[in-house]
Protein backbone atom coordinates (compact mmCIF):
# COMPACT_ATOMS: atom_id res chain seq x y z
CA UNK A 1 -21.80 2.29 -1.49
CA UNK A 2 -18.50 1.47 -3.14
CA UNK A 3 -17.86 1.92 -6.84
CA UNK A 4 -17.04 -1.12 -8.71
CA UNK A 5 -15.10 -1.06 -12.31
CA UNK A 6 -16.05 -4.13 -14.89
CA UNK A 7 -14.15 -4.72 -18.40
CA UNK A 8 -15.47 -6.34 -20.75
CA UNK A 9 -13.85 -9.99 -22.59
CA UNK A 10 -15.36 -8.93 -25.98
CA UNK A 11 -15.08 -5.47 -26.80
CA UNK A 12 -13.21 -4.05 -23.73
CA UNK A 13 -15.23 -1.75 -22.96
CA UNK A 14 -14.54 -0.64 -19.38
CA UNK A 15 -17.23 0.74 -16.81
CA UNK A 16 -17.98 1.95 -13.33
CA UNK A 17 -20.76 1.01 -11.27
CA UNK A 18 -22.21 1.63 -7.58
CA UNK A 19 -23.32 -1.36 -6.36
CA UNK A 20 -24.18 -2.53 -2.85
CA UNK A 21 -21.81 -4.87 -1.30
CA UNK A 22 -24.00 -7.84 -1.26
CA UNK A 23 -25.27 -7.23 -4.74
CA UNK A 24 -24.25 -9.66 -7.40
CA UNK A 25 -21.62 -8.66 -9.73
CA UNK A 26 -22.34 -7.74 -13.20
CA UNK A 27 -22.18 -10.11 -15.64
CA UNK A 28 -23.27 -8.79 -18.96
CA UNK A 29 -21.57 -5.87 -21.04
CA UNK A 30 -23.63 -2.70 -21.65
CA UNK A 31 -22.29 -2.18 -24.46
CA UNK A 32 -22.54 -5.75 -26.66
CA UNK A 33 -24.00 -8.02 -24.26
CA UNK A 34 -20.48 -9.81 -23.48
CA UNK A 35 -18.86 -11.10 -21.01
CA UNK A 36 -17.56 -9.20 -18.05
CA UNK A 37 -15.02 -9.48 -15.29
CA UNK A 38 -14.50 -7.33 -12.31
CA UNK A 39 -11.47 -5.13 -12.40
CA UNK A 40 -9.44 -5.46 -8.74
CA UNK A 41 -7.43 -2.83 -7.32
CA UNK A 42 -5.14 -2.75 -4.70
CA UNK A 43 -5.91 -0.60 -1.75
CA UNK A 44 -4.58 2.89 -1.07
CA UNK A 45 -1.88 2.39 1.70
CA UNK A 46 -0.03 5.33 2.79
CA UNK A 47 3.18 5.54 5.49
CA UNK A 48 3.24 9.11 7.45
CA UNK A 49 5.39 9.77 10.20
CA UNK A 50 9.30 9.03 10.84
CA UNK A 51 8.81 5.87 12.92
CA UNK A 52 7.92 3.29 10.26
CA UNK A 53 10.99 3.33 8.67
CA UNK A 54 13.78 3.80 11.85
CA UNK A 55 11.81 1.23 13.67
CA UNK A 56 11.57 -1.53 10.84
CA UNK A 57 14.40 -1.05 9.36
CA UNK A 58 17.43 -0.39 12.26
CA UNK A 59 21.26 1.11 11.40
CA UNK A 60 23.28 -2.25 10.39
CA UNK A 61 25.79 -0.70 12.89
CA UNK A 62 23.50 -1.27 15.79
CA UNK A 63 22.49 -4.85 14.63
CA UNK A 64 25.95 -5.62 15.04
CA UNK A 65 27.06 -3.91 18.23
CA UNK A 66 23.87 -4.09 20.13
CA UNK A 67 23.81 -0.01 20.45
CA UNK A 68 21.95 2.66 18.72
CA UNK A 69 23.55 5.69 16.53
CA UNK A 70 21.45 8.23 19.06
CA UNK A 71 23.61 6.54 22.37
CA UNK A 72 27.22 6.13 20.73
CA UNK A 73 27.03 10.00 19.37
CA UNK A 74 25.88 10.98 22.97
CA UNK A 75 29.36 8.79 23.97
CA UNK A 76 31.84 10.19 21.54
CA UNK A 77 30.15 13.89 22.31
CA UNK A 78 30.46 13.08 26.10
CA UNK A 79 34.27 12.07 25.77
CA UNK A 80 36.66 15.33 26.88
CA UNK A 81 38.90 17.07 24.14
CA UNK A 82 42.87 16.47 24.83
C-alpha cells in the first residue's frame, strides 16, 4: 500500500499515512481538526547506462556532416603517415 503525506492549511502540521489506493483522501488534521491537502511528489527517475545521453543528444559535428566521431577517427587513423 503506498504511503501518502498530508499538510495541514491551519497549523501545518505535516503527516504520513498508508492508505489504499482507492481510499478517500484525508481530509481532517489530526492534530486541530483543520483542513488538509495532499502533499505530491514527483517520481524517482533515474538514467543508468552510457546510451541515454550519446543517443539523445549526438556530437554537433555529426549533425552537420552527416558522420559520427567513432567513423571519422577510424578515417584519419586509417590514413598512412608521409
Amino acid at each position: 500500500m503506498p504511503t501518502y503525506a498530508y499538510r495541514c492549511k491551519n497549523c501545518e502540521h505535516q503527516f504520513e499515512t498508508i492508505q489504499r489506493m482507492i481510499d478517500d483522501p484525508l481530509t481532517a488534521c489530526p492534530e486541530c481538526k483543520g483542513v488538509i491537502n495532499r502533499l505530491l511528489f514527483p517520481p524517482a527517475i533515474s538514467f543508468k547506462g552510457s546510451g541515454f545521453h550519446v543517443n539523445d543528444y549526438p556530437d554537433t559535428i555529426s549533425m552537420v556532416s552527416g558522420t559520427s566521431s567513432k567513423s571519422m577517427a577510424a578515417e584519419t587513423s586509417s590514413e598512412p603517415d608521409k
